[in-house]
N, C-alpha and C. Protein backbone atom coordinates (compact mmCIF):
# COMPACT_ATOMS: atom_id res chain seq x y z
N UNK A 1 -6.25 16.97 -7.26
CA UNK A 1 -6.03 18.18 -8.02
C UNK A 1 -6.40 17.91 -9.48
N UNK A 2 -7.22 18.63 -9.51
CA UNK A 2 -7.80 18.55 -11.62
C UNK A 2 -6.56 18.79 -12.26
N UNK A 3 -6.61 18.24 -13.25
CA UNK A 3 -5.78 18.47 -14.22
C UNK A 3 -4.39 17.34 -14.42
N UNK A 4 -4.03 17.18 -13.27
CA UNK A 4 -3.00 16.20 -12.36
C UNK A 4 -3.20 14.76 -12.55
N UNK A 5 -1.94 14.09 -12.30
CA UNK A 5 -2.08 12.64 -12.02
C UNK A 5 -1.33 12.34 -10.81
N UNK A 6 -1.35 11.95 -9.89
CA UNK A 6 -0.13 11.47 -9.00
C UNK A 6 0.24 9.98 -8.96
N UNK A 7 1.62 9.77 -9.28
CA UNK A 7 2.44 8.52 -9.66
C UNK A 7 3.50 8.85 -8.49
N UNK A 8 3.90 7.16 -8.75
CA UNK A 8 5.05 7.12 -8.12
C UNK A 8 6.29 6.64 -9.04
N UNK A 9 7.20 7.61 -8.75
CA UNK A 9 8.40 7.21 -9.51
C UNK A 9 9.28 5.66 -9.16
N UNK A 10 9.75 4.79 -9.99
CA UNK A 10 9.84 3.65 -9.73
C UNK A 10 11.02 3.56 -9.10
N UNK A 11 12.04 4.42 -9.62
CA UNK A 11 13.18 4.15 -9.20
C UNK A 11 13.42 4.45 -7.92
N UNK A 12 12.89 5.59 -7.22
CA UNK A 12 13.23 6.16 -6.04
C UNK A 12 12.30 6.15 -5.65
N UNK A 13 10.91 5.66 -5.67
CA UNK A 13 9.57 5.71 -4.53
C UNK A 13 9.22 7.03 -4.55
N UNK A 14 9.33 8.34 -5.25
CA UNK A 14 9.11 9.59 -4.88
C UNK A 14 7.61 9.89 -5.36
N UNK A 15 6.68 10.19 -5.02
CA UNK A 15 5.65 10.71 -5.39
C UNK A 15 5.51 12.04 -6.05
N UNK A 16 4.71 12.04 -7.75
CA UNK A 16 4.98 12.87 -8.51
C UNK A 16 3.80 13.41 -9.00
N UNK A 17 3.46 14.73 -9.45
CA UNK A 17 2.12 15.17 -10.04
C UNK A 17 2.59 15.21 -11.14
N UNK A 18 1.96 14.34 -12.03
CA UNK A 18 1.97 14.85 -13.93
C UNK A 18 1.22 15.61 -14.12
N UNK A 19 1.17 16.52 -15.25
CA UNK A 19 0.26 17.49 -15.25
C UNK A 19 -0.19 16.74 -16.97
N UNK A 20 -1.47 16.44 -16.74
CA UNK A 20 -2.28 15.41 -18.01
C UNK A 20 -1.69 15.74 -19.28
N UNK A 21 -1.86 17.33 -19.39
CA UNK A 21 -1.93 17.81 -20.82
C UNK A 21 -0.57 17.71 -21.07
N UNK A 22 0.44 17.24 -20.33
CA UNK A 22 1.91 17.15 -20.98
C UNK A 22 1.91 15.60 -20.83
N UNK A 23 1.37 14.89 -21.33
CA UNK A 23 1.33 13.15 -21.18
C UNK A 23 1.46 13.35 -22.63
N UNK A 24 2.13 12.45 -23.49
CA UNK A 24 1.99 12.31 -25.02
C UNK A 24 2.17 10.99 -25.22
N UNK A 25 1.80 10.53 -24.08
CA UNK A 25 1.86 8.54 -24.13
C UNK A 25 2.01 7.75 -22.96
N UNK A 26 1.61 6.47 -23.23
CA UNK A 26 1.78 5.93 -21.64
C UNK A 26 2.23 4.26 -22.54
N UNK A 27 3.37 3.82 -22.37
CA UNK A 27 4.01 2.79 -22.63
C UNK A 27 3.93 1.74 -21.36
N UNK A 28 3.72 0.66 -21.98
CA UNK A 28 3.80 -0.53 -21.27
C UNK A 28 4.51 -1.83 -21.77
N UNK A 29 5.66 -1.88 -20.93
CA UNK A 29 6.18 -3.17 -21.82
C UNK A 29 6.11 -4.96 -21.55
N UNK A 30 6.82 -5.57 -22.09
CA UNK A 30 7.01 -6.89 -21.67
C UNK A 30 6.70 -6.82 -20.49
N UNK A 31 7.55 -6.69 -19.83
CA UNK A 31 7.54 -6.66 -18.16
C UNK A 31 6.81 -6.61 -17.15
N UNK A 32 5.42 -5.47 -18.20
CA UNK A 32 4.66 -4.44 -17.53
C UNK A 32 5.04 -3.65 -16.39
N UNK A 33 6.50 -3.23 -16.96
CA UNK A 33 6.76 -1.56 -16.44
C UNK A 33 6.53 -0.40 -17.80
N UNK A 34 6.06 0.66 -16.95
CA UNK A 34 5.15 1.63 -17.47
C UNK A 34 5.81 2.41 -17.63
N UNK A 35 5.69 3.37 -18.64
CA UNK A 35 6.30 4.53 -18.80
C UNK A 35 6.11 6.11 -19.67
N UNK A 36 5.50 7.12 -18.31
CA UNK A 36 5.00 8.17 -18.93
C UNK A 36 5.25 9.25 -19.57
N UNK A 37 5.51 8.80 -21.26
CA UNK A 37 6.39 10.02 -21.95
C UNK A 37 5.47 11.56 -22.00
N UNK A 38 6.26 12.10 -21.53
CA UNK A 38 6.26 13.49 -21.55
C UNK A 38 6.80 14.62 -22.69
N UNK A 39 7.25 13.98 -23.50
CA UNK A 39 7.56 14.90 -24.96
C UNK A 39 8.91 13.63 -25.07
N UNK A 40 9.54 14.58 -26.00
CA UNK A 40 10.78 13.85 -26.80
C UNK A 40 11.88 15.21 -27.45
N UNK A 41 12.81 15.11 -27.23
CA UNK A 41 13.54 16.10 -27.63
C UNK A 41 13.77 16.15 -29.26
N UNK A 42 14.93 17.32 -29.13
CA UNK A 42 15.51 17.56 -30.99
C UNK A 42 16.02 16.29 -31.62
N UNK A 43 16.61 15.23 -30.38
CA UNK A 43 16.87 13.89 -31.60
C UNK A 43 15.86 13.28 -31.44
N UNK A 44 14.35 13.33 -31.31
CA UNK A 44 13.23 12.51 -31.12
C UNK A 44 13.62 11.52 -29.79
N UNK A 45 14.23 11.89 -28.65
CA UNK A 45 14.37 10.79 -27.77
C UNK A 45 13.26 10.97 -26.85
N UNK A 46 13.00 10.15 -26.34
CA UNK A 46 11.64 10.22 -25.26
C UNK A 46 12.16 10.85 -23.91
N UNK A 47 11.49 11.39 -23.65
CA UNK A 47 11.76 11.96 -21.89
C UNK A 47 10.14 11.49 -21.47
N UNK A 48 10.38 11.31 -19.94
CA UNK A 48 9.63 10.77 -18.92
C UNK A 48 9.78 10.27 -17.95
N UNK A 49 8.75 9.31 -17.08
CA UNK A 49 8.93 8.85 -16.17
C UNK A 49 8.25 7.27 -16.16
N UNK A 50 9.26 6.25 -15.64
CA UNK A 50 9.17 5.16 -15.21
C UNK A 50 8.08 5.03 -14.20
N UNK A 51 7.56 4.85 -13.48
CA UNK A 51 6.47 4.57 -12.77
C UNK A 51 6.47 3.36 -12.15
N UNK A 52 5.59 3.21 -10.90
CA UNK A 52 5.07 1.69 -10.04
C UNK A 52 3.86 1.21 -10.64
N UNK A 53 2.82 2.13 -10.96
CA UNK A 53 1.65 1.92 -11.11
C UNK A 53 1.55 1.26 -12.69
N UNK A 54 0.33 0.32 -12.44
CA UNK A 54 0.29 -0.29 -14.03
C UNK A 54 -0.32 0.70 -15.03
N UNK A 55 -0.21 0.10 -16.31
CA UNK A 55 -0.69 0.81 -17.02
C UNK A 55 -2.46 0.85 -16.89
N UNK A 56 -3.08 -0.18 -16.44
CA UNK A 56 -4.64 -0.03 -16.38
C UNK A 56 -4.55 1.13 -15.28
N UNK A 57 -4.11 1.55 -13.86
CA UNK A 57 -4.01 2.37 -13.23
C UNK A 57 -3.80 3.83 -13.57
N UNK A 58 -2.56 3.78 -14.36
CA UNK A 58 -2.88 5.03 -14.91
C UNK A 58 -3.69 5.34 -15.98
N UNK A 59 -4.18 4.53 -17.03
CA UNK A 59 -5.42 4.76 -17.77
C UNK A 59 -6.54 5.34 -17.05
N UNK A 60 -6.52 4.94 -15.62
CA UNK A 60 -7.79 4.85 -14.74
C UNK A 60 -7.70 6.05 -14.02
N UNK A 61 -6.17 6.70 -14.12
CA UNK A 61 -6.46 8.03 -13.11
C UNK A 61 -6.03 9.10 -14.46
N UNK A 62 -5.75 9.11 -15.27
CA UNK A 62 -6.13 10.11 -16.02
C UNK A 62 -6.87 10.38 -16.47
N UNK A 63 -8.27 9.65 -17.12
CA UNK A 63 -9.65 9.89 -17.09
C UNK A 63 -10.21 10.29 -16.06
N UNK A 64 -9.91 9.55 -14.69
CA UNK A 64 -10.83 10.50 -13.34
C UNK A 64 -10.33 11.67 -13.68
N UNK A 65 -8.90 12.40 -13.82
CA UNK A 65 -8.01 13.42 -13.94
C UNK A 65 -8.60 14.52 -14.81
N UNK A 66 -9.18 13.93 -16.07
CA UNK A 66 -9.31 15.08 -17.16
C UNK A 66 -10.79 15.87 -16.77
């Protein structure tokens, strides 16, 4: 689906469509667990999703994506 990414959520295995244009970052830490912020609220806190997939993976399906 254009526009879309499909991830898997880490915590629960659930398979998820991001929709690209609400991505405002893709974090990767120490660990290399990933994490796809989706905005940030009124106290600037991040909302998103944790993920399985690495960060080169999702670099790699949001360009096929856009």
């Amino acid at each position: 689906m254009k526009g879309f990414i499909e991830v898997t959520e880490s915590d629960g295995g659930m398979k998820v469509l991001c929709p690209i244009h609400r991505i405002t970052g893709v974090v990767c830490d120490a660990n290399g667990e990933v994490f796809i912020e989706m905005g940030t609220d009124k106290g600037d806190v991040s909302s998103g999703i944790l993920v399985c997939e690495s960060f080169d993976e999702i670099k790699a399906k949001i360009n096929k994506g856009v």
